[in-house]
Protein backbone atom coordinates (compact mmCIF):
# COMPACT_ATOMS: atom_id res chain seq x y z
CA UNK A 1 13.41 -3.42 4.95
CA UNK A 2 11.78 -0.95 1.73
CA UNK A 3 9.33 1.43 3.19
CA UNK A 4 6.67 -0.24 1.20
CA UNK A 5 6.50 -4.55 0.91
CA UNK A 6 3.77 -5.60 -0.91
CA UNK A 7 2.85 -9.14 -1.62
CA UNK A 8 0.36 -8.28 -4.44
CA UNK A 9 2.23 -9.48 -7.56
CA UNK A 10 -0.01 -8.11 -9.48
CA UNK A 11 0.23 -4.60 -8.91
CA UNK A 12 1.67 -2.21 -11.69
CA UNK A 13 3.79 -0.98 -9.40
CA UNK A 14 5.18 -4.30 -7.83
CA UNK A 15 8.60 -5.11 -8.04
CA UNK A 16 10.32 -8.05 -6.51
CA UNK A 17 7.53 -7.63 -3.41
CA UNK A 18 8.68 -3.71 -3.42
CA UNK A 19 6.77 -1.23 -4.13
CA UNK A 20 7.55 1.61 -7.12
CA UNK A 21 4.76 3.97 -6.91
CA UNK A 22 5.53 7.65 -6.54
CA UNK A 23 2.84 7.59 -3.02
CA UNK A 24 1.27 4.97 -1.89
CA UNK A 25 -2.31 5.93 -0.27
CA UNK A 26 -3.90 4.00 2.45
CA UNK A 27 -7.49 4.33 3.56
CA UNK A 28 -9.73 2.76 5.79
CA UNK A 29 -11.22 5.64 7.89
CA UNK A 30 -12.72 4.36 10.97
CA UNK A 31 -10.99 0.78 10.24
CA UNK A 32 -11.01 -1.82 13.48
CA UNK A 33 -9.54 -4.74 11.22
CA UNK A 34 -6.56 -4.83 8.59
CA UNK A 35 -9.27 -5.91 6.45
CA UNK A 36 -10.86 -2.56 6.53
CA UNK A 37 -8.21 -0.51 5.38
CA UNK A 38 -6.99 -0.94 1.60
CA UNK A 39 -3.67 0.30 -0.82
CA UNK A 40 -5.63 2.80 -3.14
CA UNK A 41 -2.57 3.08 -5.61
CA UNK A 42 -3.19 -0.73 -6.47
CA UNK A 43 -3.64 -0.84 -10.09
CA UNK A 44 -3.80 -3.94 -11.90
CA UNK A 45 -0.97 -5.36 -14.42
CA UNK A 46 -3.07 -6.24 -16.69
CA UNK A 47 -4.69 -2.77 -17.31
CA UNK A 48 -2.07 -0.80 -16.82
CA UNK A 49 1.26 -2.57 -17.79
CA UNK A 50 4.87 -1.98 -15.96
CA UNK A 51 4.77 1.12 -13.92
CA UNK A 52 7.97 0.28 -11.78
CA UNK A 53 10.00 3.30 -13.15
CA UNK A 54 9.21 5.56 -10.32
CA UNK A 55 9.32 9.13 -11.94
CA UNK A 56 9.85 11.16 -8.81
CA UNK A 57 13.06 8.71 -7.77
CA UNK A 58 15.00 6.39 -8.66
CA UNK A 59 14.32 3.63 -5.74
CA UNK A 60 11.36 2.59 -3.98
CA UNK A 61 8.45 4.11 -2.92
CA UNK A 62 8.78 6.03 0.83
CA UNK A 63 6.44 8.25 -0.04
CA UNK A 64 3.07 7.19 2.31
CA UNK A 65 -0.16 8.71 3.29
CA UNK A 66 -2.34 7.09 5.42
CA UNK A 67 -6.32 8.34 6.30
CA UNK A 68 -6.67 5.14 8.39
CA UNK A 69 -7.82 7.37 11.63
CA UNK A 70 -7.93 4.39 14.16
CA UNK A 71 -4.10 2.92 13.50
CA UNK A 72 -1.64 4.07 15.88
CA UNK A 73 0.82 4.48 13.17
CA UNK A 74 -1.46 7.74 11.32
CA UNK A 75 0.01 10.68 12.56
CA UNK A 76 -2.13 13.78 11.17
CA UNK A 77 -2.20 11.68 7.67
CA UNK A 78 1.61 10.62 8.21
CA UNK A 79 2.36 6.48 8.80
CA UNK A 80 5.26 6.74 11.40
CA UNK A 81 5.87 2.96 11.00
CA UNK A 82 9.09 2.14 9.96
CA UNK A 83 7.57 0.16 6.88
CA UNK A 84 4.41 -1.35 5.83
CA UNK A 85 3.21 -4.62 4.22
CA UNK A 86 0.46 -4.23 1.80
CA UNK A 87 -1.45 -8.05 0.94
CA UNK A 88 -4.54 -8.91 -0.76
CA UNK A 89 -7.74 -10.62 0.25
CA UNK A 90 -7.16 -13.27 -2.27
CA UNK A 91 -4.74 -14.15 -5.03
CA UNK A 92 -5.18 -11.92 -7.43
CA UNK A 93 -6.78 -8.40 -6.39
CA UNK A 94 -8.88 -7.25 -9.10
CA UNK A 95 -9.34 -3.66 -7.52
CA UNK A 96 -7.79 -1.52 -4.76
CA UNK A 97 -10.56 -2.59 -2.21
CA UNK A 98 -9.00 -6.43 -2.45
CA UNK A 99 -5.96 -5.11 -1.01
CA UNK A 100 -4.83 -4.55 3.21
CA UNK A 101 -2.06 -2.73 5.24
CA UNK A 102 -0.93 -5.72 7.02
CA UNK A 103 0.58 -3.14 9.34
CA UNK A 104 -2.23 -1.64 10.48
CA UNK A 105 -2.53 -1.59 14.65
CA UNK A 106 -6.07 -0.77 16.20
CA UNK A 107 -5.90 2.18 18.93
């Protein structure tokens, strides 16, 4: 499994359901729901074109920082899951806040 799945095919960096981004950020804070936390590198396609050709590597994204406080996965800012799954609230996410860690685990 990549470090980073993501099932929103409309993501810049989305390719094949992996992700391409040099870091992928998480937030959510004080999050008690999957639906509270959110993929802040989401940009959409259609604004911002291709953006699979990672600069810092060659391969996909492993590069993750999580600020979601409450999942047992943040270590001081660090996602010690073996991978995540990033989804969207609907079909197509028009902004970051549309999009979940599907990973996340309450405390």
């Amino acid at each position: 499994m990549a470090k980073i799945n993501c099932s929103v095919t409309n993501c810049s960096h989305n390719k094949s359901a992996i992700c391409y981004a040099n870091i992928v950020n998480i937030s959510g804070g004080a999050a008690t729901k999957e639906c509270n936390t959110c993929c802040d590198s989401f940009l959409d396609y259609k604004h911002y074109s291709n953006l699979t050709n990672n600069t810092n590597d060659s391969g996909p994204c492993d590069a993750l920082v999580c600020s979601v406080e409450t999942c047992v996965y943040n270590h001081n800012k660090a996602c010690t899951a073996d991978g995540i799954q990033v989804d969207s609230h609907g079909d197509e996410p028009k902004i970051y806040t549309e999009t979940n860690c599907a990973t996340f685990k309450h405390r």
